[in-house]
Structures are given as structure tokens and as C-alpha cells.
N, C-alpha and C. Protein backbone atom coordinates (compact mmCIF):
# COMPACT_ATOMS: atom_id res chain seq x y z
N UNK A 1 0.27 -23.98 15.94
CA UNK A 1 0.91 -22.93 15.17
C UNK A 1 0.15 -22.74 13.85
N UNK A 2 0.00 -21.71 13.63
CA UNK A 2 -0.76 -21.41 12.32
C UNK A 2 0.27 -21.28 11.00
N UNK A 3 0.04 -22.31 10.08
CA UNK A 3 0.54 -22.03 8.44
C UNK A 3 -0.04 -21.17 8.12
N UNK A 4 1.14 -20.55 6.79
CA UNK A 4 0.94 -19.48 6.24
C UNK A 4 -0.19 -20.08 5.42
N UNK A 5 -0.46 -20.84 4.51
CA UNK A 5 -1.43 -21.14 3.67
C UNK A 5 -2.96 -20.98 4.76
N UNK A 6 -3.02 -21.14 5.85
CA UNK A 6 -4.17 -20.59 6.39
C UNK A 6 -4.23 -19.62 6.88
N UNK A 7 -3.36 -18.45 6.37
CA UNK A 7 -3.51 -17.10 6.72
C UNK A 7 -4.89 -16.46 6.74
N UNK A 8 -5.19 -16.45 5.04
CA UNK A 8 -6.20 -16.04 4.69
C UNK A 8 -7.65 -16.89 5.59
N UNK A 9 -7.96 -18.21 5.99
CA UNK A 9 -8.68 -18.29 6.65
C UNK A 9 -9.01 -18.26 8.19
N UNK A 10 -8.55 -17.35 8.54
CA UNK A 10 -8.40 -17.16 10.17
C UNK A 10 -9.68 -16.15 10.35
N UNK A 11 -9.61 -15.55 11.17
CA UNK A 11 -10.68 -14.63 11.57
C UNK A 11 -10.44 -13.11 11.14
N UNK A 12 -9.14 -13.28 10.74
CA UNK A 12 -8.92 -11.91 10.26
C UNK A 12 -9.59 -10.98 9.29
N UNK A 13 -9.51 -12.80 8.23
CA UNK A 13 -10.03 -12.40 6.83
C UNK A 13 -11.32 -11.62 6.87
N UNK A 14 -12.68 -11.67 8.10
CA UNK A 14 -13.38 -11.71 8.11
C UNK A 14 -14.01 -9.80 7.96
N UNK A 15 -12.90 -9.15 8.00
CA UNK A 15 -12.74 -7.79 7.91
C UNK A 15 -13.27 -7.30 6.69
N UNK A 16 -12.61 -7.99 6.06
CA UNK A 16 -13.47 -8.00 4.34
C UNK A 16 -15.00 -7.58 4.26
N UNK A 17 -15.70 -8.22 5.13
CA UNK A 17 -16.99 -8.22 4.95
C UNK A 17 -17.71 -7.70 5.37
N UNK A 18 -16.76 -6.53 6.26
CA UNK A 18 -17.44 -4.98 6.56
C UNK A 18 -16.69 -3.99 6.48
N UNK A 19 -17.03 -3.23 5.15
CA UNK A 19 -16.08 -2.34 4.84
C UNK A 19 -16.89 -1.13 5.01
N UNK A 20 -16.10 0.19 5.22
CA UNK A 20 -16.25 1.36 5.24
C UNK A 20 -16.07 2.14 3.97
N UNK A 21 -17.04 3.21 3.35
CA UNK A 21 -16.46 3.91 2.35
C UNK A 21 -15.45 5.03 2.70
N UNK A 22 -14.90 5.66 2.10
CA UNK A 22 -13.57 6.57 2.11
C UNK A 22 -14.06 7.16 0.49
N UNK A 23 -14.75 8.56 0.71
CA UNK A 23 -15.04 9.14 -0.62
C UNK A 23 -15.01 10.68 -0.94
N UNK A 24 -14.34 10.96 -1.87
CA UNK A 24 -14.26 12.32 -2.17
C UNK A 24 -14.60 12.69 -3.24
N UNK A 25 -15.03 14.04 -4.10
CA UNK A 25 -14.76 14.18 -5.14
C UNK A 25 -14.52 13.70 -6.01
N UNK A 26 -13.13 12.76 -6.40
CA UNK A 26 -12.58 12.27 -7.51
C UNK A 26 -12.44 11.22 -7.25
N UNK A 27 -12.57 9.77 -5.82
CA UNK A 27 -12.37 8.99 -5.76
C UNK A 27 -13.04 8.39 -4.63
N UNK A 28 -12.97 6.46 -4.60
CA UNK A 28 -13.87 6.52 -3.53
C UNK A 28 -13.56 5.37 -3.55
N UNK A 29 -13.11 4.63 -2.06
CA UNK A 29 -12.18 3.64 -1.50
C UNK A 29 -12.96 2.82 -0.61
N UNK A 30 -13.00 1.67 -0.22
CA UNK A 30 -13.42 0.86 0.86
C UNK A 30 -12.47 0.31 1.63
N UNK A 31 -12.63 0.43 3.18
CA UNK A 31 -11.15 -0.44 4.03
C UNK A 31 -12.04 -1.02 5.07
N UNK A 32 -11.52 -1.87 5.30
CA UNK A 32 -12.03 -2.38 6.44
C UNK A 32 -12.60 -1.62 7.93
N UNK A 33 -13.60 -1.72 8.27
CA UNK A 33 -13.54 -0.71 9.33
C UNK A 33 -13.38 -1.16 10.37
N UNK A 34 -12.41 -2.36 10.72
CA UNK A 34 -11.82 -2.52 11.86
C UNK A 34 -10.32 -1.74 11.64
N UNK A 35 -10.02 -0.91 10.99
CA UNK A 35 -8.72 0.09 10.89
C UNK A 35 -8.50 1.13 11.42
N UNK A 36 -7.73 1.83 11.44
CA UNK A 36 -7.88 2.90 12.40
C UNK A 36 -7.85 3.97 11.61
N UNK A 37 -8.81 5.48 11.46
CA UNK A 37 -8.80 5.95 10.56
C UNK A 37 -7.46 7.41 11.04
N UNK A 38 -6.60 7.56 10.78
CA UNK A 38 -5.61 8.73 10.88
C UNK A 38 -5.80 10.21 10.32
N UNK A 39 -6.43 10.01 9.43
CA UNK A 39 -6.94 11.56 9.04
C UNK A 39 -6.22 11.59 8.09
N UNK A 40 -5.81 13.15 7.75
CA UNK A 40 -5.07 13.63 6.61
C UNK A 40 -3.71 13.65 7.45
N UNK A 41 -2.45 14.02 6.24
CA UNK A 41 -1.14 14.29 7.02
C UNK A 41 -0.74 15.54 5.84
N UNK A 42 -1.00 16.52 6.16
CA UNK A 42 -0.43 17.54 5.66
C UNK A 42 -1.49 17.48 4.12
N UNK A 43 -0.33 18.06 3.12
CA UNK A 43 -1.19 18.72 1.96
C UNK A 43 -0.76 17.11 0.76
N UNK A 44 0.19 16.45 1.28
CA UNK A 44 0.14 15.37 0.51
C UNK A 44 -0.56 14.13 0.67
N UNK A 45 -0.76 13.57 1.71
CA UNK A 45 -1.30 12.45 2.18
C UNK A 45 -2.98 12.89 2.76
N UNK A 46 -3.87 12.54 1.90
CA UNK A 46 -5.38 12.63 1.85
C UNK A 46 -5.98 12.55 2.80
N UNK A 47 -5.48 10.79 2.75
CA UNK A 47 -6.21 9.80 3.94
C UNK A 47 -5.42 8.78 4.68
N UNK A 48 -5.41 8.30 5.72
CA UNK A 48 -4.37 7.88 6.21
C UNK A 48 -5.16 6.49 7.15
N UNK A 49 -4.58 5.64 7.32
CA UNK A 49 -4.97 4.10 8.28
C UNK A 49 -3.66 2.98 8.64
N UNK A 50 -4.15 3.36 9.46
CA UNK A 50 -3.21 1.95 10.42
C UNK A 50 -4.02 0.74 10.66
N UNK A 51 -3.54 -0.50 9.64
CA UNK A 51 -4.24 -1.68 10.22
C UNK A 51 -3.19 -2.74 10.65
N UNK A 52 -2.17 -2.07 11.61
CA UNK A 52 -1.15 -2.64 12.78
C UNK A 52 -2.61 -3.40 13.46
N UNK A 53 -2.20 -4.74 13.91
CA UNK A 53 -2.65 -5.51 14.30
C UNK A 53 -4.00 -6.14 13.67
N UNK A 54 -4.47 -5.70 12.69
CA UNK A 54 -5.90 -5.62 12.39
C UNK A 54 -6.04 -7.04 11.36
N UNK A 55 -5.17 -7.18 10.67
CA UNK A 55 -5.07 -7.98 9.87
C UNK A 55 -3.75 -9.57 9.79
N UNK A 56 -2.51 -8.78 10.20
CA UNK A 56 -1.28 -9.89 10.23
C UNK A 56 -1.09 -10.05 11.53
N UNK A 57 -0.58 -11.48 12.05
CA UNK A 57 -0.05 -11.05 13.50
C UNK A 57 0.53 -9.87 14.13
N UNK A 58 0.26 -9.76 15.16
CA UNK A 58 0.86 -8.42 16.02
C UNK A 58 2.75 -8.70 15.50
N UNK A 59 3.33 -9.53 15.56
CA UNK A 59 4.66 -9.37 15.71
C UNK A 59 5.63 -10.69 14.89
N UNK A 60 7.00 -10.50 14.22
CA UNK A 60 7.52 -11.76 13.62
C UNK A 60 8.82 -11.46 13.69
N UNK A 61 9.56 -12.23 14.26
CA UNK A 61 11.42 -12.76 14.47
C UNK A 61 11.34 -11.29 15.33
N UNK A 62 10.34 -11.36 16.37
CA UNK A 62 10.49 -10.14 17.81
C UNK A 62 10.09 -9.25 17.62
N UNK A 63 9.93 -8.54 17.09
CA UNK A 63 9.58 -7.26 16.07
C UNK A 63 7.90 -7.06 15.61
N UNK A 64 8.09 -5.68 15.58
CA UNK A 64 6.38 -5.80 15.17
C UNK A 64 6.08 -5.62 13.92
N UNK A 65 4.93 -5.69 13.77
CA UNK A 65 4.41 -5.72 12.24
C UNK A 65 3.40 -4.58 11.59
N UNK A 66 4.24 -3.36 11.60
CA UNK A 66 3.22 -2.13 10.94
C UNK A 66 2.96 -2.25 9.91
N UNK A 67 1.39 -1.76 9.63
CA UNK A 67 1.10 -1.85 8.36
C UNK A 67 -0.09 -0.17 8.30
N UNK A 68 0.24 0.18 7.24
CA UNK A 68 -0.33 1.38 7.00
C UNK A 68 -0.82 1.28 5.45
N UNK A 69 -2.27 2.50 5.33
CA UNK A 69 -2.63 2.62 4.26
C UNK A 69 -2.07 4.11 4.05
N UNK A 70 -2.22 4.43 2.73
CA UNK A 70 -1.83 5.98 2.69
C UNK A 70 -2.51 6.64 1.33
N UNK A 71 -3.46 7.54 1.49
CA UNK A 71 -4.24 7.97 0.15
C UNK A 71 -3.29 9.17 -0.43
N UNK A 72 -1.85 9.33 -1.50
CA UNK A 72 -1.63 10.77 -1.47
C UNK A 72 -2.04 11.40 -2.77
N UNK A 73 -2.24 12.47 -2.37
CA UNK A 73 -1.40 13.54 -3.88
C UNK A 73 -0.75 13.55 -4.84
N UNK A 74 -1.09 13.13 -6.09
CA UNK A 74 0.65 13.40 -6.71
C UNK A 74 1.05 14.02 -7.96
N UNK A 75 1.10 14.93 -7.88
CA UNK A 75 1.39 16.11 -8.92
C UNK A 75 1.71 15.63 -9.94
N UNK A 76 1.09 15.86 -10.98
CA UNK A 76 1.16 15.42 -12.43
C UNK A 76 0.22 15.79 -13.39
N UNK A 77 0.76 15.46 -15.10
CA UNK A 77 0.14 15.74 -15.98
C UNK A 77 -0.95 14.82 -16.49
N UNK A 78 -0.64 13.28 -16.23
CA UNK A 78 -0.98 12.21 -17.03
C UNK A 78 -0.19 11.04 -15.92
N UNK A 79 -1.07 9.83 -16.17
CA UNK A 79 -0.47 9.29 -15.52
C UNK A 79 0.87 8.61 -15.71
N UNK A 80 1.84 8.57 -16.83
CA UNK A 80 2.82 8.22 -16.63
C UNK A 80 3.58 9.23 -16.24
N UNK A 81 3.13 10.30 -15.96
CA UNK A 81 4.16 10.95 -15.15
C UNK A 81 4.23 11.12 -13.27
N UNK A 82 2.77 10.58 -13.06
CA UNK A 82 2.39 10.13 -11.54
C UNK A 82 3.70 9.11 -11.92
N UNK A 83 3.49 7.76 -12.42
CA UNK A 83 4.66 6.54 -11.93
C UNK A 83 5.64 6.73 -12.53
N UNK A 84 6.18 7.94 -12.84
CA UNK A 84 8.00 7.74 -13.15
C UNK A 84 7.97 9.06 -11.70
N UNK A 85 7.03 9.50 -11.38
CA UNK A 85 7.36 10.73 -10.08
C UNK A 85 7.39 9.87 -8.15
N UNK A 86 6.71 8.44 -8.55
CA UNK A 86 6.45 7.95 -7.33
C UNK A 86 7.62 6.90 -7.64
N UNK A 87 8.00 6.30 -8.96
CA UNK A 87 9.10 5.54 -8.68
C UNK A 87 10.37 6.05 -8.04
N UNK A 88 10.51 7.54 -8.78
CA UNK A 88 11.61 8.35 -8.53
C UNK A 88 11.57 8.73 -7.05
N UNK A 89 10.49 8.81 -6.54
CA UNK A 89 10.90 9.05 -5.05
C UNK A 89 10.77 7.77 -4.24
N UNK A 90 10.61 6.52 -4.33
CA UNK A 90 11.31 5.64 -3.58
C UNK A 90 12.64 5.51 -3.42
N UNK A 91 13.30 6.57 -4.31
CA UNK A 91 15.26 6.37 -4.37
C UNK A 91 15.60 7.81 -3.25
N UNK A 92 14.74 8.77 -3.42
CA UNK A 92 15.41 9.94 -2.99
C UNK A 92 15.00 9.89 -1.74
N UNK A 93 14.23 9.12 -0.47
CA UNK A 93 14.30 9.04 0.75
C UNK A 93 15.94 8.45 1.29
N UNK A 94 16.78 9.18 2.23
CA UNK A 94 17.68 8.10 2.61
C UNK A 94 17.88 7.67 3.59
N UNK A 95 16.74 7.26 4.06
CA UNK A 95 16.48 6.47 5.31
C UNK A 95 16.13 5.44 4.60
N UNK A 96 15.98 4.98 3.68
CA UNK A 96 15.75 3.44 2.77
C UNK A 96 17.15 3.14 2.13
N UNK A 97 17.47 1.67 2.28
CA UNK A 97 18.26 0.49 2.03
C UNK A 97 17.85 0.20 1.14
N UNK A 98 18.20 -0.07 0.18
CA UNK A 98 17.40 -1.13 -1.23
C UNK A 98 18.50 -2.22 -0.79
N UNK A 99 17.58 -3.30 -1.71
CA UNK A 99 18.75 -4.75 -1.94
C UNK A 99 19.34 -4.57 -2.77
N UNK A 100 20.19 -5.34 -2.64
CA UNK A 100 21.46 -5.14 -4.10
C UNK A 100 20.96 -5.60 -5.56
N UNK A 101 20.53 -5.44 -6.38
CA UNK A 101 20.20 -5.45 -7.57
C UNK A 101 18.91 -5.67 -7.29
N UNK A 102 17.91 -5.21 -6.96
CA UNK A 102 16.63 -5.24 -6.88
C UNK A 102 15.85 -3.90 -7.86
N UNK A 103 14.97 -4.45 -8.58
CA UNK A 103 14.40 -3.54 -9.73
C UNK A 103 12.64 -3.46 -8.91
N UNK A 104 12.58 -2.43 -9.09
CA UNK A 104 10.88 -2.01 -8.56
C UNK A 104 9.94 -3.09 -9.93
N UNK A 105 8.59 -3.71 -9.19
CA UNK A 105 8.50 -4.19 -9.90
C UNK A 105 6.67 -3.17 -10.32
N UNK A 106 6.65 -3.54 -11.35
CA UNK A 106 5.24 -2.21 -12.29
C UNK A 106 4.25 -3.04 -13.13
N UNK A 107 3.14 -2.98 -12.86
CA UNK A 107 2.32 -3.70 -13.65
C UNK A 107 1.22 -2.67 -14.05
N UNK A 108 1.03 -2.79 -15.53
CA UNK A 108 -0.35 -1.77 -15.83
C UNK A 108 -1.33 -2.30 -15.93
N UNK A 109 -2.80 -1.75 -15.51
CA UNK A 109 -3.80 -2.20 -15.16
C UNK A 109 -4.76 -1.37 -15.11
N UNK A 110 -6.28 -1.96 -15.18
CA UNK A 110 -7.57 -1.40 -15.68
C UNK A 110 -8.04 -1.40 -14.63
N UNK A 111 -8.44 -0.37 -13.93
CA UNK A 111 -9.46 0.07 -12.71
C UNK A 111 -11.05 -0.61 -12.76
N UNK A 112 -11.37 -1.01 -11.99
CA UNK A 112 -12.99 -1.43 -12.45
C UNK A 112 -13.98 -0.17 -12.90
N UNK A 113 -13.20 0.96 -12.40
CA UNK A 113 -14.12 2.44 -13.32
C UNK A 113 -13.43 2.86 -14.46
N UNK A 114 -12.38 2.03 -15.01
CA UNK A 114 -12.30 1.72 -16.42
C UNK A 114 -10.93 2.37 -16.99
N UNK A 115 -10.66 3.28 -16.07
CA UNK A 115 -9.25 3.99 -16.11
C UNK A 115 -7.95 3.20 -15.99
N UNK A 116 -6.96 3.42 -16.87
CA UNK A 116 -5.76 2.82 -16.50
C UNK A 116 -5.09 3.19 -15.35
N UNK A 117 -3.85 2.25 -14.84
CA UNK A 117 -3.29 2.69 -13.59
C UNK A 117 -1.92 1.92 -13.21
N UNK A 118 -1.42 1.84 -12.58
CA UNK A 118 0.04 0.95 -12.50
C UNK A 118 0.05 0.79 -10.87
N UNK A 119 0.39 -1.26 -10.83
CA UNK A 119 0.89 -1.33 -9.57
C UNK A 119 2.36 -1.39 -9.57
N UNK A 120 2.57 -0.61 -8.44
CA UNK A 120 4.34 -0.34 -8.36
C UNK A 120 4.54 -1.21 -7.03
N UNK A 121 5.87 -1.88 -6.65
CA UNK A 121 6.27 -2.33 -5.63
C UNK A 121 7.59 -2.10 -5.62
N UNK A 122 8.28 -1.77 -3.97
CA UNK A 122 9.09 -2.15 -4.38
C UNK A 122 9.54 -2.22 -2.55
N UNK A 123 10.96 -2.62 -2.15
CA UNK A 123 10.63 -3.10 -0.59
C UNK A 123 12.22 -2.10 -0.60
N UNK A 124 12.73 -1.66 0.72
CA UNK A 124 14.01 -1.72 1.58
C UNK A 124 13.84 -1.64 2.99
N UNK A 125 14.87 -1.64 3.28
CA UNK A 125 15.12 -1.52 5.10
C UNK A 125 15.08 -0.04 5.64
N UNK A 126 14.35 0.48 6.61
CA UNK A 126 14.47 1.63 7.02
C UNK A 126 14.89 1.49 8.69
N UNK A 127 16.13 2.10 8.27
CA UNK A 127 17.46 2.72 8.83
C UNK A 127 16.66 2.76 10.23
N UNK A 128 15.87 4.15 10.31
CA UNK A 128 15.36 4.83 11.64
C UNK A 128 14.51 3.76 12.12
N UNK A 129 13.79 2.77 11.73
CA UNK A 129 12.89 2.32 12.19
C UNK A 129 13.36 0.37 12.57
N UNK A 130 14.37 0.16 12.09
CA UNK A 130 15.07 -0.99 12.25
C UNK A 130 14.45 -2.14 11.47
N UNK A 131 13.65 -1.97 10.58
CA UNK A 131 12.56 -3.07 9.92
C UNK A 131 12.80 -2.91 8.14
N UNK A 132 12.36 -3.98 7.83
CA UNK A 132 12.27 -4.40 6.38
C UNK A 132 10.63 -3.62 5.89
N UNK A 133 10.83 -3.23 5.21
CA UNK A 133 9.37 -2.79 4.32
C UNK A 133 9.28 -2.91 3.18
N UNK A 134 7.89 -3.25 3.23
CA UNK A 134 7.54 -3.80 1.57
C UNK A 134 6.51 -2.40 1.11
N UNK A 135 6.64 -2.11 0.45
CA UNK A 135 5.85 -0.75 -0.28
C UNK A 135 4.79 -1.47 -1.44
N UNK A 136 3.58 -1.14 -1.81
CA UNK A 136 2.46 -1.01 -2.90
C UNK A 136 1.82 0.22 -3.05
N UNK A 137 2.06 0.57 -4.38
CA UNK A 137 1.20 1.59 -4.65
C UNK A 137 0.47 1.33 -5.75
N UNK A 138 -0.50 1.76 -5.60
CA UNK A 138 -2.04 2.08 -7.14
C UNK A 138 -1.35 3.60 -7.38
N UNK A 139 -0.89 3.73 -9.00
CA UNK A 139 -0.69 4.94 -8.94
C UNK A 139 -1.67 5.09 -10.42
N UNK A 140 -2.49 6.43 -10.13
CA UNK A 140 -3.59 6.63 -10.99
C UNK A 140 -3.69 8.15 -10.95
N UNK A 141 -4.39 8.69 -12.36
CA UNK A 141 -4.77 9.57 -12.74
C UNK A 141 -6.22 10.00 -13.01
N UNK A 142 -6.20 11.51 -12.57
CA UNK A 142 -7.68 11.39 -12.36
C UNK A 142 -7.77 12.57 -13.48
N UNK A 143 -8.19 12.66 -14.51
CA UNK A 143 -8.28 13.71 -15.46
C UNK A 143 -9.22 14.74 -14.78
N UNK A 144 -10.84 14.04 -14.02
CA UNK A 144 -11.59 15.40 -13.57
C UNK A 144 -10.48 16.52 -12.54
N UNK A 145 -10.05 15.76 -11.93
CA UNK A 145 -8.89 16.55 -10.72
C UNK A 145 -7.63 17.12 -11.37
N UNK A 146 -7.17 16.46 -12.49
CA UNK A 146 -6.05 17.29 -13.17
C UNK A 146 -4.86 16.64 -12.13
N UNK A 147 -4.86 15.43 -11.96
CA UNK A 147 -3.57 15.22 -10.71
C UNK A 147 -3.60 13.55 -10.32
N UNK A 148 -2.58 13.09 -10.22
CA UNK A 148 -2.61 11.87 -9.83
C UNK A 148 -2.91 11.44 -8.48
N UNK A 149 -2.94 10.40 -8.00
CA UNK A 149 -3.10 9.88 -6.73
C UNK A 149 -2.44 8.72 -6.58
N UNK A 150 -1.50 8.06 -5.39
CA UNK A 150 -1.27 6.98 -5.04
C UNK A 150 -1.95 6.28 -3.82
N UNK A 151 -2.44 5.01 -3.69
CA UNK A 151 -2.88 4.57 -2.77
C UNK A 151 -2.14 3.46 -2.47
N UNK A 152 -1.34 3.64 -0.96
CA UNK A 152 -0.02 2.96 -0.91
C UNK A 152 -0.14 2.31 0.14
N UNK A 153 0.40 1.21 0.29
CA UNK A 153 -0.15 0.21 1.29
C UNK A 153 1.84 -0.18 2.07
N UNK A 154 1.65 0.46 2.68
CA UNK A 154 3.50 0.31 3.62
C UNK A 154 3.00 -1.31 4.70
N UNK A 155 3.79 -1.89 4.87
CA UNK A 155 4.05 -3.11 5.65
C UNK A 155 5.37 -2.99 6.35
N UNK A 156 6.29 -2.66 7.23
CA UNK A 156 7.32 -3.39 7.72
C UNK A 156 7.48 -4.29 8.74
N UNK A 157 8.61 -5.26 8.66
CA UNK A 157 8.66 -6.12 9.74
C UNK A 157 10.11 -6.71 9.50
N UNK A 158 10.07 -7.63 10.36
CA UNK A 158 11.84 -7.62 10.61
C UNK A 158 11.85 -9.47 9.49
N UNK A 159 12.44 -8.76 8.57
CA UNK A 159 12.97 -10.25 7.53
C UNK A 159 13.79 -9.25 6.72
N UNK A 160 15.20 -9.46 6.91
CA UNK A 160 16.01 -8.82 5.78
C UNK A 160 15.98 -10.18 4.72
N UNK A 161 15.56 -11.20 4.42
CA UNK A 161 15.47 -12.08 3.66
C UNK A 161 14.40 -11.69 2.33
N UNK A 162 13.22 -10.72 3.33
CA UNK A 162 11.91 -10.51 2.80
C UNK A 162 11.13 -11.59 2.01
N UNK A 163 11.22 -12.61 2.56
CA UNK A 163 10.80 -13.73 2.61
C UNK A 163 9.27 -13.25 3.01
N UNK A 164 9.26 -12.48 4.02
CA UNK A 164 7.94 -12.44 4.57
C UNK A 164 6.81 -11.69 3.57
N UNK A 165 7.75 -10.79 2.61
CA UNK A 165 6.77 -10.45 1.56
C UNK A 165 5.50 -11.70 0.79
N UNK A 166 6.55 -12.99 0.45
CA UNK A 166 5.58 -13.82 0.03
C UNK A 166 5.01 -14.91 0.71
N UNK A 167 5.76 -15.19 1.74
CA UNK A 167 5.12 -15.96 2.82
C UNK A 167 3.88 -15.46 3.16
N UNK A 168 3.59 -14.46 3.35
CA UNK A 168 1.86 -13.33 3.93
C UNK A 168 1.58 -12.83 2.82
N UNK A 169 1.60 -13.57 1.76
CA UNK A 169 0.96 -13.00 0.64
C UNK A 169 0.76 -11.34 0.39
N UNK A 170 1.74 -10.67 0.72
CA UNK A 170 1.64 -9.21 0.99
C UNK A 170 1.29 -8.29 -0.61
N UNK A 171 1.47 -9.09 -1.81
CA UNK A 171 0.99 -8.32 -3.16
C UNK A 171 -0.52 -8.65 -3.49
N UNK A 172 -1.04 -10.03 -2.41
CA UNK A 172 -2.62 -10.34 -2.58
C UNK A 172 -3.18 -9.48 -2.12
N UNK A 173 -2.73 -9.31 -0.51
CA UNK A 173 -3.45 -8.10 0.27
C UNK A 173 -3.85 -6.75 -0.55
N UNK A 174 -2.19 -6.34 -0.66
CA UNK A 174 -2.59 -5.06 -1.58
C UNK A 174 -3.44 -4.86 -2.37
N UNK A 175 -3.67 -6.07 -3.51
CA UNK A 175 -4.41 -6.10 -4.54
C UNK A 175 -5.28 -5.83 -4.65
N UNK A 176 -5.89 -6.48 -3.22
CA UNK A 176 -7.31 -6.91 -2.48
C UNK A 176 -7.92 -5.82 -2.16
N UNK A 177 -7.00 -4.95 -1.81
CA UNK A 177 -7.15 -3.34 -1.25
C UNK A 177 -7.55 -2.41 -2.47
N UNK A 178 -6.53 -2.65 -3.45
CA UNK A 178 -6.60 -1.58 -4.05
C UNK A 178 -7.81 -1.78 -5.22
N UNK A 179 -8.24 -3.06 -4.86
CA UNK A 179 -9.88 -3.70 -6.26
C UNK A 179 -10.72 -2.95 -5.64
N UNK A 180 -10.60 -2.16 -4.34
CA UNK A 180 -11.95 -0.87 -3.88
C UNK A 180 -11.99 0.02 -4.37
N UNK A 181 -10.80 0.69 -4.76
CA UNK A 181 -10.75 1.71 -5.04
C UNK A 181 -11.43 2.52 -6.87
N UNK A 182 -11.83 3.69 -6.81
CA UNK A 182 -12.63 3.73 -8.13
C UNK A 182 -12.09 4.89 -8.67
N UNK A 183 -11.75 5.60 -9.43
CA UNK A 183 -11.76 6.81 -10.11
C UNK A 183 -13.44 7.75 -10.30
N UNK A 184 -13.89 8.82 -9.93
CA UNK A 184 -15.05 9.34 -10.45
C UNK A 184 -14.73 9.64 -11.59
């Protein structure tokens, strides 16, 4: 049986060390290119990846383990108005459960292209889909574009404990993810 403390050294990790660029205009991302690339989804969501199976076990307490990337859109002046517009809509979906006194948690932070930015988290249960999800977003502003962007990393799986958030190190991953990403 594999411990969680040897998550990170399995064969998974090894994805890391061939990454793909993901680049546009105003920004420019690396993911693993064992992911699956999804395309755009409409006029909000950029870029889109499924790394279901690619990275965590296929499945935990029966249930499977989706995990998605998501590049979106996000209308704004500046960036604190990207993260009071992406906090505000983790409440107004209502197909999400929150826990009972659970506060989103926000950290501000320096892009390696030098721009400020905020990691947001925050997890509930979705209703339609029967699973616990843990949410990360990079929410950043791009002054050349005039508009924010989130780069959001969705996980669900079945732990209403959400235990499994820190058991799989699920805020390293993100982290890990979102240290690709650059502002032009």
C-alpha cells in the first residue's frame, strides 16, 4: 500500500519533467503534457485540462478522483476586484455545500514576472456530482489585457471529512501548478 508521504515520489511525480507550454498574448502556463488538453469552454474559460488519472490515484472511499485545470476570464478593473468577484462567486453556485463555518482561505503573492496576485481556496460538496471538492485559484491581473484571469485547479473526491485535501497535499500541487504560470 502506498503512504501518503510517498505520494510525491511515485512515478507520477515524474510529469513535472515534461511540461508543455500553454501561451497567449498576456500569459503563458506550463502543464504537464501527460494531461488532457480540453480546449476553450465558451467565452469564459480560455483553457481547459483534465489530469483525472494523470497524477492522484484513479479512485478513494469508491469514488473517483477528478481533477481539472481551468484558465478563465475575469472581468475586472484591478486585481482586487478579480478576488472579491471570484470569491463572490464560489457562494452564488447552488449546487455547492460549504462546511459549517468554513472561511475561504487568501494569500497575496508575487508572480515570478513580478506582478501581484492572490491564492484563493476554498472546498464544498457538489450536490449533482456526489463528491467533495477542493477549489484553487491564482487570481491575477493583467494591466496589458485590462482584465483579470483565474487559473483554477478543481479536485473532487469522496471525503466529506476533506481530510483528503491534506492528506494529497492538494495546496502543494496547486502551488506547483500555478509557479508556471507568468503574466506578459
Amino acid at each position: 500500500m502506498l503512504f501518503v508521504n510517498e505520494l510525491f515520489a511515485q512515478s507520477r511525480d515524474t510529469s513535472w519533467k515534461d511540461l508543455i507550454p500553454v501561451e497567449t498574448s498576456f500569459f503563458q502556463l506550463q502543464v504537464p503534457s501527460n494531461w488532457l488538453e480540453l480546449g476553450s469552454l465558451g467565452d469564459v474559460v480560455a483553457k481547459s485540462y483534465d489530469a483525472t488519472s494523470a497524477y492522484f490515484p484513479d479512485s478513494f472511499n469508491m469514488a473517483p478522483i477528478l481533477v481539472g485545470l481551468f484558465v478563465m476570464n475575469q472581468p475586472a478593473f484591478n486585481l482586487e476586484e478579480a478576488r472579491q468577484r471570484c470569491l463572490h462567486g464560489y457562494r452564488t453556485n447552488p449546487d455547492r455545500i460549504f462546511p459549517k463555518d468554513f472561511t475561504e482561505g487568501q494569500q497575496k503573492i508575487k508572480l515570478s514576472s513580478g506582478q501581484d496576485g492572490y491564492i484563493l481556496n476554498t472546498r464544498f460538496y457538489r450536490e449533482t456530482k456526489k463528491l467533495n471538492q477542493s477549489r484553487f485559484d491564482l487570481v491575477v491581473y493583467s494591466d496589458k489585457a485590462m482584465q483579470g484571469y483565474l487559473v483554477t485547479v478543481s479536485i473532487q473526491y469522496n471525503d466529506p471529512t476533506y481530510a483528503f485535501e491534506k492528506d494529497f497535499h492538494l495546496e502543494e500541487f496547486a502551488r506547483k501548478l500555478f509557479s508556471y504560470f507568468v503574466l506578459k
